[in-house]
Protein backbone atom coordinates (compact mmCIF):
# COMPACT_ATOMS: atom_id res chain seq x y z
CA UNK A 1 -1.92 -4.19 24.08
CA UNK A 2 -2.90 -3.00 20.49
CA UNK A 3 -2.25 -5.42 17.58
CA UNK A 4 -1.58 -1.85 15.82
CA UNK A 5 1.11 0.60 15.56
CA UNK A 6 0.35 3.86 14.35
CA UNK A 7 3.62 5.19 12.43
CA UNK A 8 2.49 8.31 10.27
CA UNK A 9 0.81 9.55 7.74
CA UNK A 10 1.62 8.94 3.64
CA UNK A 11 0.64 12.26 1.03
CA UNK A 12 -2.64 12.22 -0.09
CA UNK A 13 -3.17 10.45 -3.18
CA UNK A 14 -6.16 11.81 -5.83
CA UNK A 15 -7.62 9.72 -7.94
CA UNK A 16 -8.60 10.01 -11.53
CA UNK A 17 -12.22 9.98 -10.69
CA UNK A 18 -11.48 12.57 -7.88
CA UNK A 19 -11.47 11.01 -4.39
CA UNK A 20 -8.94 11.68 -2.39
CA UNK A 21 -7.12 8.95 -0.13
CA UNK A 22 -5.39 9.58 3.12
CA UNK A 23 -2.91 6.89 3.69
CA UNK A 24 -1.58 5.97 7.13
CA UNK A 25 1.49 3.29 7.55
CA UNK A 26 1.55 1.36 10.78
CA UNK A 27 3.14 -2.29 11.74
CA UNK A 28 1.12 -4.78 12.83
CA UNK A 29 2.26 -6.48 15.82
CA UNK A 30 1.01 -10.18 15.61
CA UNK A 31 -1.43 -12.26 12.61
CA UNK A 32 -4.58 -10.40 11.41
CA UNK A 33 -7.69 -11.88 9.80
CA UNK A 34 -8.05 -9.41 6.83
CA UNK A 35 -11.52 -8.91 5.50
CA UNK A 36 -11.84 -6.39 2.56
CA UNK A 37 -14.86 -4.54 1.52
CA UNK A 38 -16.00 -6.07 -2.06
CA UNK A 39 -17.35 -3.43 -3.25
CA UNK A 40 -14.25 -1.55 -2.57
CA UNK A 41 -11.36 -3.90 -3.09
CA UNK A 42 -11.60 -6.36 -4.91
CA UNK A 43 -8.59 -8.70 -3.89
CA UNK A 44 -5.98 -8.58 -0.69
CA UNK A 45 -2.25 -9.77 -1.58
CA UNK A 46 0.26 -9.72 1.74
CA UNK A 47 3.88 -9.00 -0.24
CA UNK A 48 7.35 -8.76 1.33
CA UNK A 49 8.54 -5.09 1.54
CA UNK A 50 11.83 -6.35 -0.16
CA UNK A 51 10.02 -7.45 -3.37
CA UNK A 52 8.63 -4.05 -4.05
CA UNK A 53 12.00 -2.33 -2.83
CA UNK A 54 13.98 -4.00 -5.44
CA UNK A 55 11.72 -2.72 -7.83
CA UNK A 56 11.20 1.33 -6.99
CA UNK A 57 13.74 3.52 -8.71
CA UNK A 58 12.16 6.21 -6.92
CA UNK A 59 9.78 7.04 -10.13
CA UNK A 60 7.41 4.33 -10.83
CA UNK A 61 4.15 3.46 -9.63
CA UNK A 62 3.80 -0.03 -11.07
CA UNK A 63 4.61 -2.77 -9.08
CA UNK A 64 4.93 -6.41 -9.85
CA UNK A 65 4.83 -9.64 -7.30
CA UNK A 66 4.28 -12.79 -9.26
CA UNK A 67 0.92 -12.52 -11.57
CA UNK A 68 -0.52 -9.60 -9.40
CA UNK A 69 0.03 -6.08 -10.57
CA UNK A 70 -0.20 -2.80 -8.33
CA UNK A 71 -0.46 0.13 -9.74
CA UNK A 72 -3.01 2.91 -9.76
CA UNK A 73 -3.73 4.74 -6.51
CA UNK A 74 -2.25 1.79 -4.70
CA UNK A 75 1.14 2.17 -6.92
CA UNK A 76 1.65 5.57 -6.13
CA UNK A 77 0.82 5.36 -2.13
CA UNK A 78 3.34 1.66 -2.35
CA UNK A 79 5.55 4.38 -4.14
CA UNK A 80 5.11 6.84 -1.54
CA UNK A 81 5.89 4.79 0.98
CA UNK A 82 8.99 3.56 -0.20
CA UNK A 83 10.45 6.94 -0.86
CA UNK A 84 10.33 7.41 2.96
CA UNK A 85 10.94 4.09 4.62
């Protein structure tokens, strides 16, 4: 059985520097060892759906969850994703 559920696929996102992400959304069915990439992320913070849903208005693309801020690229696609959950 796969620890992964594909669900769909998010709107591109383009960055200001010009790459272009393709974001997927799946659930993960059991605990996962994350391991980023370093060179590409530089920090990995697991935060409760709810905490971002109380703060989209349906606009913004700056998110808050204690001292961490998530905006950017990562804003909009957390943006995008609440628009269609």
């Amino acid at each position: 059985m796969s620890v992964l559920t594909l669900l769909g696929r998010l709107d591109d996102v383009v960055t200001s520097s010009g790459y272009r992400i393709a974001p997927y959304v799946g659930r993960i069915e059991s605990s996962v060892d994350f391991q980023r990439q370093p060179a590409e992320v530089a920090e990995i913070i697991l935060v409760p759906i709810e905490d971002l849903e109380d703060q989209h208005d349906g606009r913004n693309v700056e998110f808050y969850y204690g001292d961490e801020r998530i905006w950017g690229a990562t804003g909009e696609i957390v943006s995008n994703f609440l628009q269609f959950r």
